[in-house]
N, C-alpha and C. Protein backbone atom coordinates (compact mmCIF):
# COMPACT_ATOMS: atom_id res chain seq x y z
N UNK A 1 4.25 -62.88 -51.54
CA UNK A 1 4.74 -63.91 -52.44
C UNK A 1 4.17 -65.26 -52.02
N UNK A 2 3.50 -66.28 -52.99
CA UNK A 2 3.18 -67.68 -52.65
C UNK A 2 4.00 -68.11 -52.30
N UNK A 3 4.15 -69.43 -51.71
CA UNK A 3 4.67 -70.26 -51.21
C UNK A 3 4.72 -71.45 -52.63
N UNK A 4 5.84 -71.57 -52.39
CA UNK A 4 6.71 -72.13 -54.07
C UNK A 4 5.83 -73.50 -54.08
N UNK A 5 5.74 -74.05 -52.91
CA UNK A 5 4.82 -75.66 -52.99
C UNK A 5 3.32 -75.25 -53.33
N UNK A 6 2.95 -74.30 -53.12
CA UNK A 6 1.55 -74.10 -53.37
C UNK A 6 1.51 -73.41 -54.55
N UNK A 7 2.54 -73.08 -55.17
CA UNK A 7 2.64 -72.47 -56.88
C UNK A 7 2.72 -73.62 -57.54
N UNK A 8 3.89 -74.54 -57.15
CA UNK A 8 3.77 -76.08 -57.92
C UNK A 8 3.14 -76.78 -57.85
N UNK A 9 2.22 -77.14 -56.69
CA UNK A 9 0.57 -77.49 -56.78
C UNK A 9 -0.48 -76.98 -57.73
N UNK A 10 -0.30 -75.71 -57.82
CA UNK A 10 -1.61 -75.36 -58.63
C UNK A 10 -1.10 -75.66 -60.03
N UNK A 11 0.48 -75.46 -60.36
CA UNK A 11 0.90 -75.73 -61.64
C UNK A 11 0.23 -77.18 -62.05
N UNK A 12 0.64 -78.06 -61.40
CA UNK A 12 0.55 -79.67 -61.59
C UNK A 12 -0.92 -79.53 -61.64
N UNK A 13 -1.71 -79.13 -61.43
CA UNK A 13 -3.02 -79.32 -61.20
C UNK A 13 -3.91 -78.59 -62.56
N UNK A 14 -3.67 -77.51 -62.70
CA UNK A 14 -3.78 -77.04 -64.19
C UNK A 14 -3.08 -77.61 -65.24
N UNK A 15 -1.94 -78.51 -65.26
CA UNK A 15 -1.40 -78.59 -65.93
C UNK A 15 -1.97 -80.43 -66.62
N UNK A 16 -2.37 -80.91 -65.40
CA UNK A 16 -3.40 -82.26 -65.53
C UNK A 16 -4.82 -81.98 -66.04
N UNK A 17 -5.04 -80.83 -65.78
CA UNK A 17 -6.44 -80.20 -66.61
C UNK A 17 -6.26 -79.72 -68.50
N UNK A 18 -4.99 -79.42 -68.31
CA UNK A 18 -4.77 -79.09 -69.97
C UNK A 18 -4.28 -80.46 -70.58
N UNK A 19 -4.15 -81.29 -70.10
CA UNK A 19 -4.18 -82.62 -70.96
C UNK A 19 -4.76 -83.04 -71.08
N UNK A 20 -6.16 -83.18 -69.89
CA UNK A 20 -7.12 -83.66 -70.18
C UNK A 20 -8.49 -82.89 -71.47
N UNK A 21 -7.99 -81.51 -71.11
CA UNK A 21 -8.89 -81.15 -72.43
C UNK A 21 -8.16 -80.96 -73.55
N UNK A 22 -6.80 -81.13 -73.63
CA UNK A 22 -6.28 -81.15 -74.83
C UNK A 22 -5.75 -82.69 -75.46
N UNK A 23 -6.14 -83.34 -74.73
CA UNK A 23 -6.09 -84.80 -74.98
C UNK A 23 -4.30 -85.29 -75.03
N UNK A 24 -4.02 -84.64 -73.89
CA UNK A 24 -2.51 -85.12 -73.77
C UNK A 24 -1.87 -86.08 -73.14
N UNK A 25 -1.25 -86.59 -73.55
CA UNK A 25 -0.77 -87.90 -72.41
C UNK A 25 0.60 -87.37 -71.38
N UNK A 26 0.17 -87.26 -70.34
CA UNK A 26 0.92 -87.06 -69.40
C UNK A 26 2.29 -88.21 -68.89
N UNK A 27 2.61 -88.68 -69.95
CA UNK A 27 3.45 -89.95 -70.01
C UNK A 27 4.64 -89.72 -70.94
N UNK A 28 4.03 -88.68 -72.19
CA UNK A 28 4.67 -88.96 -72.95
C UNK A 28 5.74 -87.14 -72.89
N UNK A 29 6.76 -87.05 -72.76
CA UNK A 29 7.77 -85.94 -72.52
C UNK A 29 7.31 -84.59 -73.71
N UNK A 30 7.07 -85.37 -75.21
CA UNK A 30 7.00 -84.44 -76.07
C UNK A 30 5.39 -83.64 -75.64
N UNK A 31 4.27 -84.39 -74.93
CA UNK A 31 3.56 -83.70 -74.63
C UNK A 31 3.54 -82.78 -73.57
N UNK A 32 4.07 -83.60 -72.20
CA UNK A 32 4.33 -82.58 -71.58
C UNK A 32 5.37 -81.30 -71.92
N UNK A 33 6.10 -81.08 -72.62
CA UNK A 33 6.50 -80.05 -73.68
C UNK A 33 5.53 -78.65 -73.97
N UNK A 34 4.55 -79.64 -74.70
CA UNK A 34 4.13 -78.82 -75.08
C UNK A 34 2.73 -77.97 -73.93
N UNK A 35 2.60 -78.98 -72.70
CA UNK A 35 1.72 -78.50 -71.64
C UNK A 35 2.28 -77.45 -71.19
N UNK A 36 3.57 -77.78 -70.62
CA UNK A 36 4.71 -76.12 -70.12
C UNK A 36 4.91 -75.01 -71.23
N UNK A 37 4.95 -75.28 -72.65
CA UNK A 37 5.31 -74.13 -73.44
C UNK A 37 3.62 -73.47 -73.18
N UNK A 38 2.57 -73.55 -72.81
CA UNK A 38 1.47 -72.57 -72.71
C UNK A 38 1.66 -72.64 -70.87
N UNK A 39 1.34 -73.16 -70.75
CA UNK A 39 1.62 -72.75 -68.84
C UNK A 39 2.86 -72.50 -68.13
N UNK A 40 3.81 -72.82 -68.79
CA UNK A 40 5.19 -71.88 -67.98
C UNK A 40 6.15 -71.14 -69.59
N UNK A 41 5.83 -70.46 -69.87
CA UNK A 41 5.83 -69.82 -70.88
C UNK A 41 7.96 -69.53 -70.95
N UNK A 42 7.83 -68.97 -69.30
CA UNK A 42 9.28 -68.58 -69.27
C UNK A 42 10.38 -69.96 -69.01
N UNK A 43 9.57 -70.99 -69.18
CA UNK A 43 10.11 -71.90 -69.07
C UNK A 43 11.10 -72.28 -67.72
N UNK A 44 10.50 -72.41 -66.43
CA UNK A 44 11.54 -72.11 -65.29
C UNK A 44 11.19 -73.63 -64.78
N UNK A 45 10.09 -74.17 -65.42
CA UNK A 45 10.01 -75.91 -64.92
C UNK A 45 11.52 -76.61 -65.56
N UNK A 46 11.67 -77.61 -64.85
CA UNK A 46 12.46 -78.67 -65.44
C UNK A 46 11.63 -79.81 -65.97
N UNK A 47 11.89 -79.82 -67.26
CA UNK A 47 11.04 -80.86 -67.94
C UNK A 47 10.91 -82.54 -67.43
N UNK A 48 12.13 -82.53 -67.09
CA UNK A 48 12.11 -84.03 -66.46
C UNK A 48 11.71 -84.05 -65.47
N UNK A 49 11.56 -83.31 -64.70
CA UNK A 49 11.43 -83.41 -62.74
C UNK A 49 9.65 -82.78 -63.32
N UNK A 50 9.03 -82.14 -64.12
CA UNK A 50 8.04 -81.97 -63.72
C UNK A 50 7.35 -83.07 -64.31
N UNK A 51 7.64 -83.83 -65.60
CA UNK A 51 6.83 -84.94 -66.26
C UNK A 51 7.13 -86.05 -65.09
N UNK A 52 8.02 -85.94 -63.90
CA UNK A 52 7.82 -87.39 -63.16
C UNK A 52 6.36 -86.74 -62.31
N UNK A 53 7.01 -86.13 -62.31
CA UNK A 53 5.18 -85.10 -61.24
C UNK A 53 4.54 -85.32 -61.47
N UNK A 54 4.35 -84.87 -62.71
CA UNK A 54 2.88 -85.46 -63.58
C UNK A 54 2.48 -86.49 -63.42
N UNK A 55 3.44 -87.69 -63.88
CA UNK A 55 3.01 -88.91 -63.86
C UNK A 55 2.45 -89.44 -62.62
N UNK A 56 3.46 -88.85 -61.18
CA UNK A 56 3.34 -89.62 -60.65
C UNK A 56 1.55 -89.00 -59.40
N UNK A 57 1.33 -87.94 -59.96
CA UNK A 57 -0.06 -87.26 -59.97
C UNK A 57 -1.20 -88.04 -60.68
N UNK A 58 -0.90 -88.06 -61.54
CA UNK A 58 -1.94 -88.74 -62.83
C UNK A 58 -2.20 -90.04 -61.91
N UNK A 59 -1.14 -90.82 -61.54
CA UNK A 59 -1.23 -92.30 -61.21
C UNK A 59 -2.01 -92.14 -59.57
N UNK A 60 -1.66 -91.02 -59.04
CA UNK A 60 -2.27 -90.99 -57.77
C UNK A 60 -4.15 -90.71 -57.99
N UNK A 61 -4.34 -89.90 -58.64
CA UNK A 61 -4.97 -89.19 -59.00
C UNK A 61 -6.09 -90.84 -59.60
N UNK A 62 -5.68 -91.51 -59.99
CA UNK A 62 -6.20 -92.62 -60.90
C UNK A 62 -6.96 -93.64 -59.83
N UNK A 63 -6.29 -93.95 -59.03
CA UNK A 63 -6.03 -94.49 -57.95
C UNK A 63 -7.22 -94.03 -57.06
N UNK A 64 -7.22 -92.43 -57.04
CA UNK A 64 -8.30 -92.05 -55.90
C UNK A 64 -9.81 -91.99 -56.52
N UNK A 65 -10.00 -91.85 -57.61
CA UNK A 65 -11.09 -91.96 -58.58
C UNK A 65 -11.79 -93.81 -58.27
N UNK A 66 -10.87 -94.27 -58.20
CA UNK A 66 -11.16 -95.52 -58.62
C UNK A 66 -11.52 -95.98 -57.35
N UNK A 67 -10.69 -95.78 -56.23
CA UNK A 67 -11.11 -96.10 -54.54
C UNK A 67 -12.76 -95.24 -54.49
N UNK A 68 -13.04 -94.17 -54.87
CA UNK A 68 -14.25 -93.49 -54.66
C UNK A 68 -15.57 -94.18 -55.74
N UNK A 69 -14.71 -94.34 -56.84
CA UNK A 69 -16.21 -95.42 -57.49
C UNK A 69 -16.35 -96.18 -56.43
N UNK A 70 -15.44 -97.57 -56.33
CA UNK A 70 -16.08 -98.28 -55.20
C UNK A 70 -16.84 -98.12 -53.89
N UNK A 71 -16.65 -96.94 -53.27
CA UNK A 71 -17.43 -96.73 -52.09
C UNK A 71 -18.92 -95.75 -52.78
N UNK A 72 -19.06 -95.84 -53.72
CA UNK A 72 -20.48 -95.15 -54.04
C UNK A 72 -21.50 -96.29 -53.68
N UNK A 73 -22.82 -95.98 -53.11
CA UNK A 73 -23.65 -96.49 -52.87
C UNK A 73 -25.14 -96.24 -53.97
N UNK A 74 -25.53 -97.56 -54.08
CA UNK A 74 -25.94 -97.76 -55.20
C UNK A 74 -27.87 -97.23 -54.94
N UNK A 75 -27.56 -95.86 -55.28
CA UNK A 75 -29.38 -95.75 -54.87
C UNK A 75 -30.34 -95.67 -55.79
N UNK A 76 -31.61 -95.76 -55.45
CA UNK A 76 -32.45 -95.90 -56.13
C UNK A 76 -32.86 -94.86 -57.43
N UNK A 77 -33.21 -95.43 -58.49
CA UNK A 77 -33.15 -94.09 -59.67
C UNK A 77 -34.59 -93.41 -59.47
């Protein structure tokens, strides 16, 4: 059996991938809705405790993108 943190990791992590190709906003409750009705089908997430996840993923997640543009070094084309 996984380890429940490393099941809710990969959840949150697929689950930031299906918004991004389904153009979802991870902000908004009715979407995340509809992210869990295809990825937790049996519905065993809590909608509120996982959309703060989300968010508060997305915002981390935003954050580390943006620290790594800046340290790119600018080489020659």
């Amino acid at each position: 059996m996984k380890d429940p943190v490393v099941q809710k990791s990969e959840l949150i992590i697929d689950a930031l991938q299906y918004a991004h190709d389904h153009e979802l906003d991870v902000h908004n409750k009715d979407d995340v809705q509809k992210i869990l009705d295809v990825l937790d089908p049996e519905h065993k997430q809590d909608i509120d405790e996982f959309a703060e996840l989300l968010k508060t993923s997305d915002v981390f997640m935003g954050m580390k993108a943006r620290e790594k543009e800046s340290q790119k070094t600018n080489l020659p084309n």
